[in-house]
C-alpha atoms as a PDB file:
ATOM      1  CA  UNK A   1      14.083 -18.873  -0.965  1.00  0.00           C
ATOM      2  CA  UNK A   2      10.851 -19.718  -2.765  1.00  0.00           C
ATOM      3  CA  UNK A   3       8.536 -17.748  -1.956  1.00  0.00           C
ATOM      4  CA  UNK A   4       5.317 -20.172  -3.242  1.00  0.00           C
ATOM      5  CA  UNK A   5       3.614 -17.460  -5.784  1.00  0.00           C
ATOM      6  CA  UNK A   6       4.330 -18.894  -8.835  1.00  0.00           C
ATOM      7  CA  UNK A   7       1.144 -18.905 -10.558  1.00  0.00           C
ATOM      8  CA  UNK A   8      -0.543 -17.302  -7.916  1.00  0.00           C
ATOM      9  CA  UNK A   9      -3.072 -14.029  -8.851  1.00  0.00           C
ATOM     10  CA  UNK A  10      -2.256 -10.583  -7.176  1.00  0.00           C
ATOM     11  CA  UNK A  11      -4.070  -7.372  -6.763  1.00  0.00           C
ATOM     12  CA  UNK A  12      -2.614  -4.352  -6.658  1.00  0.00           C
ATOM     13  CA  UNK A  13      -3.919  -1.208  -6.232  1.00  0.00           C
ATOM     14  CA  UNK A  14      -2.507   2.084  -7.017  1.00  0.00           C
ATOM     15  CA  UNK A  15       0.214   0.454  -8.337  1.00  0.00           C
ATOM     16  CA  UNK A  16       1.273   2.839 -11.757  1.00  0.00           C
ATOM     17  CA  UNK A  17       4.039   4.371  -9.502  1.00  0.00           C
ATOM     18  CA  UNK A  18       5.902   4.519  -6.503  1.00  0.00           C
ATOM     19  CA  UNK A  19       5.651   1.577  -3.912  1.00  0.00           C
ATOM     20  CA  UNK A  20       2.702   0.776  -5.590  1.00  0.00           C
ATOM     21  CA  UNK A  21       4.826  -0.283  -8.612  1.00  0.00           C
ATOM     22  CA  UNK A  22       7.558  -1.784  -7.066  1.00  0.00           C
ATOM     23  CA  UNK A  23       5.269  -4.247  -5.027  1.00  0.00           C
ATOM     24  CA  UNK A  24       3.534  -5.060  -8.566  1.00  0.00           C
ATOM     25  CA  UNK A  25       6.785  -5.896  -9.943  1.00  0.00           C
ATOM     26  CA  UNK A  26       8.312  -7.873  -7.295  1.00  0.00           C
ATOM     27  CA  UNK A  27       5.284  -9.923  -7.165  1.00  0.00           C
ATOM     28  CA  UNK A  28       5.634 -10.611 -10.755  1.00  0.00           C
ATOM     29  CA  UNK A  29       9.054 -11.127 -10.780  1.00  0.00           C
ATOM     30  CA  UNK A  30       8.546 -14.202  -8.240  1.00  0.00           C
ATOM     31  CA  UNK A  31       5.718 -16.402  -9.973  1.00  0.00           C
ATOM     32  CA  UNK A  32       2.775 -13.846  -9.739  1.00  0.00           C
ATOM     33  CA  UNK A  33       0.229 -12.689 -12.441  1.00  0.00           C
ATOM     34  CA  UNK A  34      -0.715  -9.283 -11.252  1.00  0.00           C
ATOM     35  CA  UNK A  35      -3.680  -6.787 -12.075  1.00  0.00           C
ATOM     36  CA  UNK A  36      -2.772  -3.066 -11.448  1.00  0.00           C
ATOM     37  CA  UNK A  37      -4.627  -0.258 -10.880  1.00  0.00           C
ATOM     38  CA  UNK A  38      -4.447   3.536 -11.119  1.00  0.00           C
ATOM     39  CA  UNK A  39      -6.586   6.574 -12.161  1.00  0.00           C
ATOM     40  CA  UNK A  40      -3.911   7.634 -14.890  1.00  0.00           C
ATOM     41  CA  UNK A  41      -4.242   5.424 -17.849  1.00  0.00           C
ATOM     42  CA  UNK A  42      -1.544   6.358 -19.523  1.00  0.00           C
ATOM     43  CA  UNK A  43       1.315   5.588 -16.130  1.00  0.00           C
ATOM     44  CA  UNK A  44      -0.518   2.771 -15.966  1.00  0.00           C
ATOM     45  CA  UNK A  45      -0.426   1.179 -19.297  1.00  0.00           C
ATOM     46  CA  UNK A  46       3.502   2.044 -19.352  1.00  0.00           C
ATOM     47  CA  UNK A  47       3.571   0.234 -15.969  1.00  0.00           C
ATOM     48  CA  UNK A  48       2.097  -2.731 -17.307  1.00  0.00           C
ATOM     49  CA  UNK A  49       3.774  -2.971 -20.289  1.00  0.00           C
ATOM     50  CA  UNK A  50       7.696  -2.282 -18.407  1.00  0.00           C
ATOM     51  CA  UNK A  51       6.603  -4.987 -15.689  1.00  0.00           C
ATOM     52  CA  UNK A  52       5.091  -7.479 -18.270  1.00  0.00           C
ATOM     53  CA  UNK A  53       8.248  -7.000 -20.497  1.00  0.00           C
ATOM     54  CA  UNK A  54      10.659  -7.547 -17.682  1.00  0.00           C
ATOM     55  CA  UNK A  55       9.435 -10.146 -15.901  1.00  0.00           C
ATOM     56  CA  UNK A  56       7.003 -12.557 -18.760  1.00  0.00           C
ATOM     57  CA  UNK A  57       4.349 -12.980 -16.323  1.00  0.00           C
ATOM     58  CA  UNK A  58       0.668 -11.967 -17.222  1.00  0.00           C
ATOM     59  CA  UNK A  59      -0.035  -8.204 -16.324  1.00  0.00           C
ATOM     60  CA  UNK A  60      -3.480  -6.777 -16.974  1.00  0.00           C
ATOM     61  CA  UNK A  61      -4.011  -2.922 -15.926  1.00  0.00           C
ATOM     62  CA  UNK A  62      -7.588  -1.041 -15.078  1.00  0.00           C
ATOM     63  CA  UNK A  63      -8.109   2.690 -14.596  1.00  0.00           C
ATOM     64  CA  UNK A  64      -9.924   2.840 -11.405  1.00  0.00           C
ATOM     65  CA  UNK A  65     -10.479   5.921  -8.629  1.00  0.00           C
ATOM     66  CA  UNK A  66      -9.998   3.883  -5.244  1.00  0.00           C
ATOM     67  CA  UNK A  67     -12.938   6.841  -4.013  1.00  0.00           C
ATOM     68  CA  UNK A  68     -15.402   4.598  -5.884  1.00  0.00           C
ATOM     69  CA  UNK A  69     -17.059   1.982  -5.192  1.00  0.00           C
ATOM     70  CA  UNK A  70     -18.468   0.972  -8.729  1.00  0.00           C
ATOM     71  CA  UNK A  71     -14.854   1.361  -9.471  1.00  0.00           C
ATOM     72  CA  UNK A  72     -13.425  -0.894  -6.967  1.00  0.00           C
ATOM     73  CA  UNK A  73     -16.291  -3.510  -8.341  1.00  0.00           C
ATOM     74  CA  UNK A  74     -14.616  -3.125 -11.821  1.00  0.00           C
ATOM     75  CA  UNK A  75     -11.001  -3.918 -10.620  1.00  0.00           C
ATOM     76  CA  UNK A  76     -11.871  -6.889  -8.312  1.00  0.00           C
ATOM     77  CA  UNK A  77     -14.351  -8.407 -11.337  1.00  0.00           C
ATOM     78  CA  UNK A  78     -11.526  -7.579 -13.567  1.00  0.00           C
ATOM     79  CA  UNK A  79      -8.649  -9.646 -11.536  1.00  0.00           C
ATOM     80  CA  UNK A  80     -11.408 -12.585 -11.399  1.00  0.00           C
ATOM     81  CA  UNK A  81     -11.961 -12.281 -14.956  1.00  0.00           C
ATOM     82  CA  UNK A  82      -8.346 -12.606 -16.046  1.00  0.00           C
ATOM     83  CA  UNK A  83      -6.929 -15.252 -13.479  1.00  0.00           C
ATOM     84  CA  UNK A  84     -10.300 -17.076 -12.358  1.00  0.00           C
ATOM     85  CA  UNK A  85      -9.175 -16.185  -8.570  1.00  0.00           C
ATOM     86  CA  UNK A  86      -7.680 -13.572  -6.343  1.00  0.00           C
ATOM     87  CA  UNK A  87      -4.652 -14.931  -3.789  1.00  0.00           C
ATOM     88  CA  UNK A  88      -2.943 -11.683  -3.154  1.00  0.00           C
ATOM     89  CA  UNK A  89      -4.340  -8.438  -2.283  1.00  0.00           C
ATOM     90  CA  UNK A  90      -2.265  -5.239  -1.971  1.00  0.00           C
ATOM     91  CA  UNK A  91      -4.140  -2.287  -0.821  1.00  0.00           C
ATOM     92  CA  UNK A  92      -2.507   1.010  -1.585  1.00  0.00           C
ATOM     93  CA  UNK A  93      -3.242   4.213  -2.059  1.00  0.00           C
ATOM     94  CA  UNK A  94      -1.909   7.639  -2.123  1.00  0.00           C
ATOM     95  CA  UNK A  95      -2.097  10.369   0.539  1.00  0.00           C
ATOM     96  CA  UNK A  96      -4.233  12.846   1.582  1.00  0.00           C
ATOM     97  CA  UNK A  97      -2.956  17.051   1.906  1.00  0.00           C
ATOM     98  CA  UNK A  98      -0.256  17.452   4.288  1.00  0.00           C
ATOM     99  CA  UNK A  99      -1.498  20.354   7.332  1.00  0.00           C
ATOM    100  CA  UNK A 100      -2.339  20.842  10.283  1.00  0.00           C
ATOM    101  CA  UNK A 101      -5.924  20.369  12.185  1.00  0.00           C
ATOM    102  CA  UNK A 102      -7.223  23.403  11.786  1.00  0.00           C
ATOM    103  CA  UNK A 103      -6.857  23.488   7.773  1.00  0.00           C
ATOM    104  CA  UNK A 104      -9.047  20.824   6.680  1.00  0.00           C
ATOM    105  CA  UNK A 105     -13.114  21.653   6.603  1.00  0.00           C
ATOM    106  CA  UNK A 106     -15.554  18.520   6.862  1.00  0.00           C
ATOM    107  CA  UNK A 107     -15.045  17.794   3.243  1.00  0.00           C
ATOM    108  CA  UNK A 108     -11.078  17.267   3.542  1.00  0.00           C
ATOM    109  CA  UNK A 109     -12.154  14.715   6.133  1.00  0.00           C
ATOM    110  CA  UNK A 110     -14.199  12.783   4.107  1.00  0.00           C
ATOM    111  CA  UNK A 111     -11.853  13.056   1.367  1.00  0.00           C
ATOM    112  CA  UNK A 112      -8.973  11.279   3.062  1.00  0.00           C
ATOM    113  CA  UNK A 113     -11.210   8.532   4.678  1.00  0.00           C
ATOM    114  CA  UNK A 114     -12.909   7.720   1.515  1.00  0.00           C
ATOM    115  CA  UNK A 115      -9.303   7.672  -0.039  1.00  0.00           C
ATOM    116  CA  UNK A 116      -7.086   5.810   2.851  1.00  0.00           C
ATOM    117  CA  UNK A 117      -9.732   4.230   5.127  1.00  0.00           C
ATOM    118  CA  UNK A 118     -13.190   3.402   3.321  1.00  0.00           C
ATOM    119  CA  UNK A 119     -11.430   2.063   0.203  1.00  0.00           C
ATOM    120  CA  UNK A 120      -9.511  -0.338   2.116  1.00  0.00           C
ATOM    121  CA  UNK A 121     -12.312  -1.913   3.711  1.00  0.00           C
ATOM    122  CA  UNK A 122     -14.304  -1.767   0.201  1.00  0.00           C
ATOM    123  CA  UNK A 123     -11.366  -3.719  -1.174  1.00  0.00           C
ATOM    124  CA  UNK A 124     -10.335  -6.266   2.194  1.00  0.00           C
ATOM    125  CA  UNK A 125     -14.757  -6.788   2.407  1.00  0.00           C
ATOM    126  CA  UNK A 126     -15.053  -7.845  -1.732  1.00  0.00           C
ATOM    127  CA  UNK A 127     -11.536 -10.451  -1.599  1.00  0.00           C
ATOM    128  CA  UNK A 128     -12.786 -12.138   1.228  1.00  0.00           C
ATOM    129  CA  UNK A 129     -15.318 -14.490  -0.234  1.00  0.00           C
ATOM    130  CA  UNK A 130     -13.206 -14.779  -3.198  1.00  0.00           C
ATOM    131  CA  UNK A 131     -10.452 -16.015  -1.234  1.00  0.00           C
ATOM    132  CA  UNK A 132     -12.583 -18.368   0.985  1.00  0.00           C
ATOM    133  CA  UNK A 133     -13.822 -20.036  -1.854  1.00  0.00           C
ATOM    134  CA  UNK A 134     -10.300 -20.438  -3.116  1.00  0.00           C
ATOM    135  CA  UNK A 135      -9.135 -22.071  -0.137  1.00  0.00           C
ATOM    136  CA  UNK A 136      -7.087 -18.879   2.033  1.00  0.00           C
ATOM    137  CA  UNK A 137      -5.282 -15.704   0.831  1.00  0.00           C
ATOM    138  CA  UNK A 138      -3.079 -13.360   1.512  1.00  0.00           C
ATOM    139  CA  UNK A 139      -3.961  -9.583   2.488  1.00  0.00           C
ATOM    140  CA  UNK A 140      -1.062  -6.784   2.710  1.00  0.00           C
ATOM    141  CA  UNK A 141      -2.592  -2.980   3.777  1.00  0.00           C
ATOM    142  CA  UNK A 142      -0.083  -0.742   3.033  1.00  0.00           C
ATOM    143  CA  UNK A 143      -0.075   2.309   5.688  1.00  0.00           C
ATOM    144  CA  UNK A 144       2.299   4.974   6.925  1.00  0.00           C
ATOM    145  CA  UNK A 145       4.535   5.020  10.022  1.00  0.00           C
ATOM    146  CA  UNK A 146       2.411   7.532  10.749  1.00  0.00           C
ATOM    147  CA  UNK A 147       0.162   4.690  12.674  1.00  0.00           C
ATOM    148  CA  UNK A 148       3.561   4.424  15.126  1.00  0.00           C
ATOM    149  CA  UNK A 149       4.599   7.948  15.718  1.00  0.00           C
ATOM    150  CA  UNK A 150       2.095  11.117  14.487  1.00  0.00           C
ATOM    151  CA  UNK A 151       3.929  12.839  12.203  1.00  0.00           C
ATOM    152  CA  UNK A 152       4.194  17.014  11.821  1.00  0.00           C
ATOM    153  CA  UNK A 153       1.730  18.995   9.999  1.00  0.00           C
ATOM    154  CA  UNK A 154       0.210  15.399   8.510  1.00  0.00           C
ATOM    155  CA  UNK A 155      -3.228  15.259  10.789  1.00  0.00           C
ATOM    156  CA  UNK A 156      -5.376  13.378   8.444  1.00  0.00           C
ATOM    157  CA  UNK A 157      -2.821  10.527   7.821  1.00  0.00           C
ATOM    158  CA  UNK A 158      -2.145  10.343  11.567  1.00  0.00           C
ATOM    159  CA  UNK A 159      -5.903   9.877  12.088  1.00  0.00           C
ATOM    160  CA  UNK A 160      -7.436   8.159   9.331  1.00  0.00           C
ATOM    161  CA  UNK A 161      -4.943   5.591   8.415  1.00  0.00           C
ATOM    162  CA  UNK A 162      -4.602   4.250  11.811  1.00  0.00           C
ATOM    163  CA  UNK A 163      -7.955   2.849  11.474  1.00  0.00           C
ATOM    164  CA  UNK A 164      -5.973   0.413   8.895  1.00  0.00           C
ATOM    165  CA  UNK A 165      -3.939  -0.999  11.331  1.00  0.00           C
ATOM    166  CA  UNK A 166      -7.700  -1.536  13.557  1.00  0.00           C
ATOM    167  CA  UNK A 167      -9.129  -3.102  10.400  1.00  0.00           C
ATOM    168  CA  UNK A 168      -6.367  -5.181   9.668  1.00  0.00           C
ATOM    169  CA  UNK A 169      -5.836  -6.843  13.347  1.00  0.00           C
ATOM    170  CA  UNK A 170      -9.332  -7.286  13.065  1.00  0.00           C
ATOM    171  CA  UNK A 171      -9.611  -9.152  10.075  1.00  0.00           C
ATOM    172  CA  UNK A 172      -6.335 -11.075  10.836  1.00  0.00           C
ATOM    173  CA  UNK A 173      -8.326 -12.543  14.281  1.00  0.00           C
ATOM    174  CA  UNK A 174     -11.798 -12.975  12.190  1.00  0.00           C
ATOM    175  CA  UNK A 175     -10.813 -14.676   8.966  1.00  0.00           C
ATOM    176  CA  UNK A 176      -7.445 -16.705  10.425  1.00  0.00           C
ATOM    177  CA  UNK A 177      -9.782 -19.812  10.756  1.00  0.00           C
ATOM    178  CA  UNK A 178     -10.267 -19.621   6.828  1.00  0.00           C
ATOM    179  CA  UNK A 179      -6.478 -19.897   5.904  1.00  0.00           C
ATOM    180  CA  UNK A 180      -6.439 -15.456   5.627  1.00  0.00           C
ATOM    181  CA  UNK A 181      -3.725 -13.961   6.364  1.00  0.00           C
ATOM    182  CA  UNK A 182      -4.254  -9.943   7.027  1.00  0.00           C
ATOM    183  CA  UNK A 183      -0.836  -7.335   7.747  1.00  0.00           C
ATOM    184  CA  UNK A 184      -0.206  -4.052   7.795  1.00  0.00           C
ATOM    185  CA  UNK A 185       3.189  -2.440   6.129  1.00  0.00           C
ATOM    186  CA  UNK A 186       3.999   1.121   7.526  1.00  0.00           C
ATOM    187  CA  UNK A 187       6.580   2.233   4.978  1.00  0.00           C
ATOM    188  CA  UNK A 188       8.864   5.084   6.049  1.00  0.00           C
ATOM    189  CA  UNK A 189      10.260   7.855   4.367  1.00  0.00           C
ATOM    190  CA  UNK A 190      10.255   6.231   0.884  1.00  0.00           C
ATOM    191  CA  UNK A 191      11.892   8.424  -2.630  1.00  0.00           C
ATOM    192  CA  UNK A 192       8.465   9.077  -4.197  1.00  0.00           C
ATOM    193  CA  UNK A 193       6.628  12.265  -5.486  1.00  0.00           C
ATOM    194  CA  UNK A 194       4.548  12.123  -2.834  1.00  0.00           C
ATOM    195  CA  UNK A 195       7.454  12.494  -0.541  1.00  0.00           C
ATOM    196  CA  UNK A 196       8.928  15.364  -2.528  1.00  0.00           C
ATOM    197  CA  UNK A 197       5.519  16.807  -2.263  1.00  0.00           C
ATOM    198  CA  UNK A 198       5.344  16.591   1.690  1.00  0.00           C
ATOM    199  CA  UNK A 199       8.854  18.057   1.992  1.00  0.00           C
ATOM    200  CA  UNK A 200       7.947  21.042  -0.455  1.00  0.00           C
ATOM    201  CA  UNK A 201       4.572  21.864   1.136  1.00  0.00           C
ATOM    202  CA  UNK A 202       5.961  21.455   4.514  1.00  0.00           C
ATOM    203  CA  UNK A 203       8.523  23.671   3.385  1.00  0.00           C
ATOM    204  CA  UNK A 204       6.844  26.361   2.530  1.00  0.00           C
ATOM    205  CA  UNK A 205       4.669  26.546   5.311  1.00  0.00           C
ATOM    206  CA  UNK A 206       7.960  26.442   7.838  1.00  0.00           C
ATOM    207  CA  UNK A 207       9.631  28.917   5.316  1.00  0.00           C
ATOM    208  CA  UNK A 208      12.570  27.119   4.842  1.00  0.00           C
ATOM    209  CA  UNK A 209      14.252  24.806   1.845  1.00  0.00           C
ATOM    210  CA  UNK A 210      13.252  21.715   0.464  1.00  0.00           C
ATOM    211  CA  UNK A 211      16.995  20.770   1.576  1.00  0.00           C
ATOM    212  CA  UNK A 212      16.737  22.088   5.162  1.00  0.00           C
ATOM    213  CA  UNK A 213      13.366  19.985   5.421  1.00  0.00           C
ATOM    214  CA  UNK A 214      14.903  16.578   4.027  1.00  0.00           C
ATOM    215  CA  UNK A 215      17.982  17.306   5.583  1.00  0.00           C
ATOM    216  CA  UNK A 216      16.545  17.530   9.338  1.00  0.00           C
ATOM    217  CA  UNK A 217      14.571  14.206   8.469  1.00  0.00           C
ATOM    218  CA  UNK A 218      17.566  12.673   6.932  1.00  0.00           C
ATOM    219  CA  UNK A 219      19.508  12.939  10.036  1.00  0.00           C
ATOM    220  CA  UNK A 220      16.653  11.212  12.262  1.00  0.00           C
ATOM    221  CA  UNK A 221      17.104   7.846   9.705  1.00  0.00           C
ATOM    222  CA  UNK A 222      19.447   5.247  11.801  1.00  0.00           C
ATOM    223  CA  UNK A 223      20.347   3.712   8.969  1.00  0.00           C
ATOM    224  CA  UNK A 224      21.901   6.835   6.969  1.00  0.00           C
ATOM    225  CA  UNK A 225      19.247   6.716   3.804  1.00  0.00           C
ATOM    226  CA  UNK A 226      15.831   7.596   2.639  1.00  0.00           C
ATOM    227  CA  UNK A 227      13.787   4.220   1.412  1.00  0.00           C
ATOM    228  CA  UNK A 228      13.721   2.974  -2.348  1.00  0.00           C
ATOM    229  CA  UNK A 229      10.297   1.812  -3.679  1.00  0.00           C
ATOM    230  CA  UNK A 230      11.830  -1.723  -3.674  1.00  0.00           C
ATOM    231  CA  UNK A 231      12.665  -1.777   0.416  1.00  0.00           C
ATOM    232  CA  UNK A 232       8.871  -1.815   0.885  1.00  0.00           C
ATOM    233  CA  UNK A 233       7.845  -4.117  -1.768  1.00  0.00           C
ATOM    234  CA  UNK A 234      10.174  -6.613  -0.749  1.00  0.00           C
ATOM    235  CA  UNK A 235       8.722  -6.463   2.572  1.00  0.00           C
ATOM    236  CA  UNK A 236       5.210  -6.475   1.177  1.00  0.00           C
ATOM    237  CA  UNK A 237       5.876  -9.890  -0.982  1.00  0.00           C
ATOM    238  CA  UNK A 238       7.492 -11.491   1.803  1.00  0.00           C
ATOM    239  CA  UNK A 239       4.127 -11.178   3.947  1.00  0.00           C
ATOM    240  CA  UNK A 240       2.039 -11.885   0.806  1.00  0.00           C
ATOM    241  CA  UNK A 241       3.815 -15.010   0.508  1.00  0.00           C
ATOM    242  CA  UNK A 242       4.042 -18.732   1.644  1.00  0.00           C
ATOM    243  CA  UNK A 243       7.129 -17.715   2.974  1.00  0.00           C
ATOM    244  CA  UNK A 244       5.093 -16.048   5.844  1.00  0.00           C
ATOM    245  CA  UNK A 245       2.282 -18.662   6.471  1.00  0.00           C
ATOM    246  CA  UNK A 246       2.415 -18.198  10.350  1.00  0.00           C
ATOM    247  CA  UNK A 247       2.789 -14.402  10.253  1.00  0.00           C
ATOM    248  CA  UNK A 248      -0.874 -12.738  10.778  1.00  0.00           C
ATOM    249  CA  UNK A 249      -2.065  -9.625  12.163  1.00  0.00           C
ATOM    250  CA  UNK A 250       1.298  -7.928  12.283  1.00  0.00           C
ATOM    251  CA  UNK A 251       1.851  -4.256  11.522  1.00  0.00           C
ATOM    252  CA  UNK A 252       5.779  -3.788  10.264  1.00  0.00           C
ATOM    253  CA  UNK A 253       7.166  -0.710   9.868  1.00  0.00           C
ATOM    254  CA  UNK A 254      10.422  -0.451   6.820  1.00  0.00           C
ATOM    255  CA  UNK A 255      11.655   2.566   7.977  1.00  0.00           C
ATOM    256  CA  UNK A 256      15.101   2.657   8.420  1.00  0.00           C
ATOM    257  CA  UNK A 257      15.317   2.750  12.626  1.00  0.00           C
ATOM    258  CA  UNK A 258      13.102   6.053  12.128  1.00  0.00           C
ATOM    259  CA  UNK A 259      10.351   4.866  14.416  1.00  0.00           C
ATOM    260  CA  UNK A 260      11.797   5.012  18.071  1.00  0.00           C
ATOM    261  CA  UNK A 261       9.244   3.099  19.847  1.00  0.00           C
ATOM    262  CA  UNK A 262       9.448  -0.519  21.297  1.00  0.00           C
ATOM    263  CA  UNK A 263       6.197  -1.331  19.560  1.00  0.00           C
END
C-alpha cells in the first residue's frame, strides 16, 4: 500500500529511543524526511545517523527539553528551516514517576503536565498555522492506555495524559474544515526502558520481582506478547498518512487485547 509520504516533512518528538524512534524510522522508511528530537545529544545524533543510513531519506536531529517552550520554538523553526513545511507531527514524550496519589507534592504535578500535557498543546498550537498554510496535515498524539483503563500505582499518567485524548478530539472537530487530521495512539505495554523502569519501581514498592511483576501483566495480554517499538509506529504512520484521510479524532489503543473495554 502507498502510504502518500514520500517527500512529505515529519516531526518527531522524543524520538532518540523507544517508540519515539521506531515512529521516526518508519516514517522515513516510507517517503518521509524527518526532524527528531531529544534532550540527549549524543542518542540522538546516533539515531539520526542509523535512520538516515538505513533508509537515504533526509534526517536532521535537535536537542530540545519538551518542558520548554523556547525549546519547542527551536525544533518547530528547525523542521521549517530544513524542509520549508511541516506535514506530519508526532508528539511524544516520556513519562512521568510511577506512584500513587499521595506521593507526588504540587511540584510532581506540574512536572508531569508540563512534560505530557502542556508540551503537547505547545507543539499541536505552533503546527497548526504551518499546516494551514500548507494546505492540511497530519497530527498523531501519542498517549498511554492509561486514557482507557487507570493503571496501578501510575496516578499522574492516568490524570494528566487523558487531557490528550480531550485536546486531540478537540482539535480533530476544530481544524477538520482545514484538511487537519488530529488522533490519539494509546500504546500498550511496549519493550522500552521506561517499561523496565515501571516494572522495577513497581516492584519494589509491592516487594516482589521484576519477573513476578511482568509476569502477572504478561498473562493479562490476549495476544501472548509484550509490544515491540515497531507495533506502535506502524500504527502511528498509518494515521499520519494518506492512507487514513477519513480517519479523524480517533483514539486507538495497540495493546495487544489488554484494554477490556468496548470503547
Amino acid at each position: 500500500m502507498d502510504l502518500g509520504l514520500e517527500g512529505k516533512a515529519a516531526l518527531v518528538t522524543a524520538s532518540s529511543e523507544g517508540i519515539g524512534r521506531a515512529c521516526a524510522l518508519e516514517l522515513a522508511r516510507n517517503g518521509a524526511g524527518v526532524v527528531v528530537c531529544a534532550r540527549r545529544e549524543d542518542v540522538l545524533d546516533k539515531a539520526r545517523e542509523e535512520i538516515a543510513e538505513e533508509t537515504g531519506r533526509q534526517i536532521a536531529a535537535i536537542s530540545a527539553d519538551l518542558t520548554s517552550a523556547r525549546d519547542i520554538d527551536a525544533v518547530i523553526e528547525r523542521t521549517v528551516s530544513e524542509f520549508g513545511r511541516i506535514d506530519v507531527l508526532v508528539t511524544n514524550a516520556g513519562g512521568p514517576p510511577s506512584g500513587k496519589f499521595m506521593d507526588f507534592d504540587d511540584a510532581a504535578w506540574t512536572r508531569a503536565f508540563e512534560l505530557n500535557l502542556l508540551s503537547v498543546v505547545r507543539l499541536n498550537r505552533a503546527v497548526v498555522p504551518i499546516m494551514r498554510e500548507g494546505g492540511g496535515g497530519s497530527i498523531v498524539n501519542l498517549t498511554s492506555i492509561s486514557v482507557k483503563e487507570p493503571l496501578k500505582g501510575l496516578v499522574l499518567s492516568n490524570a494528566i495524559r487523558a487531557g490528550v485524548v480531550g485536546l486531540s478530539k478537540t482539535l480533530a472537530n476544530e481544524l477538520g474544515a482545514d484538511g487537519i487530521r488530529v488522533n490519539a495512539v494509546c500504546p500498550g505495554f511496549t519493550a522500552t526502558e521506561r517499561m523496565t523502569e515501571l516494572f522495577t519501581a513497581r516492584a519494589d514498592r509491592e516487594g516482589k520481582t521484576y519477573d513476578e511483576i511482568a509476569d502477572g501483566i504478561y498473562a493479562t495480554i490476549p495476544l501472548g506478547r509484550f509490544a515491540e517499538p515497531a507495533d506502535i509506529a506502524r500504527m502511528v504512520v498509518y494515521l499520519a498518512s494518506d492512507a487514513a484521510r477519513y480517519v479523524t479524532g480517533v483514539t486507538v489503543q495497540v495493546d495487544g487485547g489488554f484494554v477490556k473495554g468496548l470503547l
